[in-house]
Protein backbone atom coordinates (compact mmCIF):
# COMPACT_ATOMS: atom_id res chain seq x y z
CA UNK A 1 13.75 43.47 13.16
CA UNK A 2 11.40 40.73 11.56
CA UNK A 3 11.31 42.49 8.62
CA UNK A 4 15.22 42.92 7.95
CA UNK A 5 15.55 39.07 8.69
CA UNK A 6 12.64 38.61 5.72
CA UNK A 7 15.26 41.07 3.45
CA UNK A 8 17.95 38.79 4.48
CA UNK A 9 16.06 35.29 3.79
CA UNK A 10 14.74 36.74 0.57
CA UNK A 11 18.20 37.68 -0.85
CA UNK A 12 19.60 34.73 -0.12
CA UNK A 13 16.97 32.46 -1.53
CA UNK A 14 17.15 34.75 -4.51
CA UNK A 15 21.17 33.96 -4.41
CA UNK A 16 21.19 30.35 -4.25
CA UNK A 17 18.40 29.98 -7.11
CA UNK A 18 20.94 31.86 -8.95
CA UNK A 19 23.75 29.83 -7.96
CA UNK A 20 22.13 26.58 -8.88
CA UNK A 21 20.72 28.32 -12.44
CA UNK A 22 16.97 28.73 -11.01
CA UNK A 23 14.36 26.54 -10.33
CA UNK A 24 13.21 23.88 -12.25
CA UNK A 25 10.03 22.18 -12.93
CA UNK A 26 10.37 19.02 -10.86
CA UNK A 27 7.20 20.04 -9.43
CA UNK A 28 5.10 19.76 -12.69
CA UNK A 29 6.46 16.08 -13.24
CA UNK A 30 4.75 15.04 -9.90
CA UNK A 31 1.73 16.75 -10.83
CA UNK A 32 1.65 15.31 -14.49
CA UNK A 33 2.02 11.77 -12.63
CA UNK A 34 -1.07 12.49 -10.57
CA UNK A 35 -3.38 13.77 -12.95
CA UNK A 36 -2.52 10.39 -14.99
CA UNK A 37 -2.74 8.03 -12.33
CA UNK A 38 -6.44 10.01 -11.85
CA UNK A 39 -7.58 9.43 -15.43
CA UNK A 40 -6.45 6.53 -15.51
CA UNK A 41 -8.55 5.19 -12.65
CA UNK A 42 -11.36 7.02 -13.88
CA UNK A 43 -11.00 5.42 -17.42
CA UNK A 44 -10.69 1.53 -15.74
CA UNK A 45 -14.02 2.66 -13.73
CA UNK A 46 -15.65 3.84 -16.71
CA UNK A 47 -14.86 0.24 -18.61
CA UNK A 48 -15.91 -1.53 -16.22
CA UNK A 49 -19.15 0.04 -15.79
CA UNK A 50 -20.07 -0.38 -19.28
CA UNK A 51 -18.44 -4.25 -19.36
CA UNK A 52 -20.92 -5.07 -16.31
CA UNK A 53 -23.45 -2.86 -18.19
CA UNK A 54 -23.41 -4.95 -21.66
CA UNK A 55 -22.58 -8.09 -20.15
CA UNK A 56 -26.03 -7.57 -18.26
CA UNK A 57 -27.96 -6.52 -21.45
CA UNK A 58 -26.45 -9.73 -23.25
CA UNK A 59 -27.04 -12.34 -20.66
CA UNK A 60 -30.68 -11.01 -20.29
CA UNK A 61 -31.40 -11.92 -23.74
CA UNK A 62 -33.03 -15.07 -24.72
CA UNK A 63 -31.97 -17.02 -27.33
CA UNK A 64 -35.54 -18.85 -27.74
């Protein structure tokens, strides 16, 4: 019984991806988004560790 009704779901998932001309790759642009909005996070994080960094090593130095 369970596994005609998987047969049934299966052909007509398989009919409306055909219908609508397959799937497409929204999926990836939501992914891309992520991954950029990650680096670039990770890229402000790096800057600003080597801005507190430098600006440490440069206020440290005397001028005497």
């Amino acid at each position: 019984m369970l596994t005609s009704q998987v047969v049934a779901l299966w052909a007509y998932l398989r009919a409306r991806a055909g219908v609508s001309g397959g799937f497409d790759d929204a999926g990836t642009v939501v992914e891309k988004v992520v991954l950029t909005a990650i680096f670039a996070a990770l890229a402000i994080a790096v800057g600003a560790i080597i801005v507190a960094k430098v600006t440490s090593k440069a206020n440290s130095i005397t001028l005497n």
